[in-house]
Protein backbone atom coordinates (compact mmCIF):
# COMPACT_ATOMS: atom_id res chain seq x y z
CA UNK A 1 -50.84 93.91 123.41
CA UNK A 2 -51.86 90.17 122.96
CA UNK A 3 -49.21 88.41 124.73
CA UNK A 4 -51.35 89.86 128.14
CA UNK A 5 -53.79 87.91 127.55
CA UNK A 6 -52.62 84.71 126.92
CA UNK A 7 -49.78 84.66 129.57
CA UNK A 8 -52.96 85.38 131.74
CA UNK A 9 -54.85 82.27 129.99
CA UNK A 10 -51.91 79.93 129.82
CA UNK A 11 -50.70 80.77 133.64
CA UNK A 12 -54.40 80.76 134.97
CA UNK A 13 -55.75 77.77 133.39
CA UNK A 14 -52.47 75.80 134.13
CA UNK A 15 -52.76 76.08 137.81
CA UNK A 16 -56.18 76.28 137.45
CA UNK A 17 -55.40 72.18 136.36
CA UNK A 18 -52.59 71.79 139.00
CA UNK A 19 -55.11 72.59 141.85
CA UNK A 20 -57.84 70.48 140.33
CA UNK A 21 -55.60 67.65 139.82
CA UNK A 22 -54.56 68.09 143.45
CA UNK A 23 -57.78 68.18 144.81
CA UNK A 24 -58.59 65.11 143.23
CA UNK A 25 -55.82 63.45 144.73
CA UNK A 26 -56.44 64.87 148.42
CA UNK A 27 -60.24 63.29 147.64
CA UNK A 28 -59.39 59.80 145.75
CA UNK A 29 -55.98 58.72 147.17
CA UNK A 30 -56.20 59.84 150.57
CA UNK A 31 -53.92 57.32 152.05
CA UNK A 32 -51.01 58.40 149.84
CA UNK A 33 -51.99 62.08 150.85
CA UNK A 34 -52.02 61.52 154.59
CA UNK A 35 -48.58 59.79 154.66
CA UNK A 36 -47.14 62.75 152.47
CA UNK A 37 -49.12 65.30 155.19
CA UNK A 38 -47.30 63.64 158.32
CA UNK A 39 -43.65 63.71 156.96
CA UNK A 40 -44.58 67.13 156.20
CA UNK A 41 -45.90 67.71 159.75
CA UNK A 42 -49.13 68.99 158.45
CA UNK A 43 -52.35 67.54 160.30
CA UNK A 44 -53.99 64.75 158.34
CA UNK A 45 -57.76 66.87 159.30
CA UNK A 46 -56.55 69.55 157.12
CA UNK A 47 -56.53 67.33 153.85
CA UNK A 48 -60.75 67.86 152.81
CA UNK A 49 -60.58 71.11 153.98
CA UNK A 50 -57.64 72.44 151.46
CA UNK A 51 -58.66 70.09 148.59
CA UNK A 52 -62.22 71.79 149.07
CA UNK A 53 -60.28 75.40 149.40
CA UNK A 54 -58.35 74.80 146.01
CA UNK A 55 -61.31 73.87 143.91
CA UNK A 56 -63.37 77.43 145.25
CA UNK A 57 -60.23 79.48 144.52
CA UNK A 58 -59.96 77.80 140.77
CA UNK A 59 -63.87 78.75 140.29
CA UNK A 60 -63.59 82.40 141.92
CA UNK A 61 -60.11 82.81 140.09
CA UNK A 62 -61.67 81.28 136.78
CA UNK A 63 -65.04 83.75 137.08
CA UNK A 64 -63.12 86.59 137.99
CA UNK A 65 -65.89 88.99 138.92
CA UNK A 66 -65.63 89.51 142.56
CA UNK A 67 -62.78 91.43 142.96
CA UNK A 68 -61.73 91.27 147.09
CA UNK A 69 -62.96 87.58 146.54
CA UNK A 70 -60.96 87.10 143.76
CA UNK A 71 -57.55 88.73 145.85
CA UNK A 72 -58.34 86.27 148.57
CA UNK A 73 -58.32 83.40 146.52
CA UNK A 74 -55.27 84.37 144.70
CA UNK A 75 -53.76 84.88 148.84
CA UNK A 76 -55.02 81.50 149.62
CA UNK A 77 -53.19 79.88 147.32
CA UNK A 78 -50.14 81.85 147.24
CA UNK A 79 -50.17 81.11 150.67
CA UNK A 80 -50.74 77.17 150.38
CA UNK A 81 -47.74 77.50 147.98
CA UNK A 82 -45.23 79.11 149.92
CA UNK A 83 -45.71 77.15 153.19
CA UNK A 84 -45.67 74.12 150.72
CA UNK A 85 -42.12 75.18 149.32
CA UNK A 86 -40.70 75.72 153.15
CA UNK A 87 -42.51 72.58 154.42
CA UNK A 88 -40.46 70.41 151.45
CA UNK A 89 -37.21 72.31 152.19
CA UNK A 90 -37.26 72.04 155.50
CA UNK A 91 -37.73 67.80 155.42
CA UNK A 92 -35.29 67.88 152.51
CA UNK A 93 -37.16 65.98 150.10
CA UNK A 94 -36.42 67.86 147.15
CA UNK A 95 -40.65 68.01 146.20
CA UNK A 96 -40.51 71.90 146.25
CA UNK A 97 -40.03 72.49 142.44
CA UNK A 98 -43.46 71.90 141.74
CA UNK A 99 -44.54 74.41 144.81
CA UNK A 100 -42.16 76.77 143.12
CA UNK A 101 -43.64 76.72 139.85
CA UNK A 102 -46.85 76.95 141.19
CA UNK A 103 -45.89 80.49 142.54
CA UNK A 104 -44.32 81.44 139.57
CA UNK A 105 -47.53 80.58 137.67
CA UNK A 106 -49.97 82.19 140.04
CA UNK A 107 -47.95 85.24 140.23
CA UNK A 108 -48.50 85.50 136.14
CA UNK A 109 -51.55 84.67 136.60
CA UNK A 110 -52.14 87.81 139.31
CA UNK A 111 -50.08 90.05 137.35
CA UNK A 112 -51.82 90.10 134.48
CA UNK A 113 -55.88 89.51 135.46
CA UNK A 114 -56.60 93.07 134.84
CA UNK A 115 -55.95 92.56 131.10
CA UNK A 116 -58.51 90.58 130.47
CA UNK A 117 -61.98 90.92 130.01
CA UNK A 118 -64.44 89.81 132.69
């Protein structure tokens, strides 16, 4: 079936982008991050630390190889996703769509790495 392969491609290299893009804006707008990290209640020392996590999980995700590395990245973000969502709905903001869609994309992504060649 073809369609297993390109959900994979069009879910993986879509977050794949929103993580990138993300990371860049932890590293080159850090003021606007650390503002958006204390009305989330999140400690500012965090910020380098997941921008640097997000970029490894892309490249581990995007290579694909190293299986138990690969689940952890896939974890690791899922994880950075969820406690996203619940840190926007719990300060009312209404930011968690994107978080949402993240999961939803990630999850497609997870579902379907096995049909791919690696």
């Amino acid at each position: 079936m073809r369609f297993k392969p390109t959900l994979y491609w069009g879910s993986t290299l879509l977050i794949s982008f929103m993580m990138l893009a993300s990371a860049g804006k932890y590293f080159f707008n850090y003021d606007e991050v650390t503002h958006e990290f204390i009305a989330l209640g999140y400690p500012v020392y965090l910020i380098y630390y997941i921008a640097t996590a997000k970029i490894l999980a892309v490249l581990v995700i995007l290579n694909n190889q190293m299986k138990r590395l690969v689940e952890w990245a896939y974890a690791g973000l899922f994880f950075d996703f969820i406690l996203a969502t619940i840190a926007h709905l719990y300060i009312q903001d209404g930011e968690y769509i994107g978080s949402i869609f993240a999961v939803i994309l990630l999850l497609t992504s997870y579902l379907y790495k096995d049909h791919v060649r690696s």
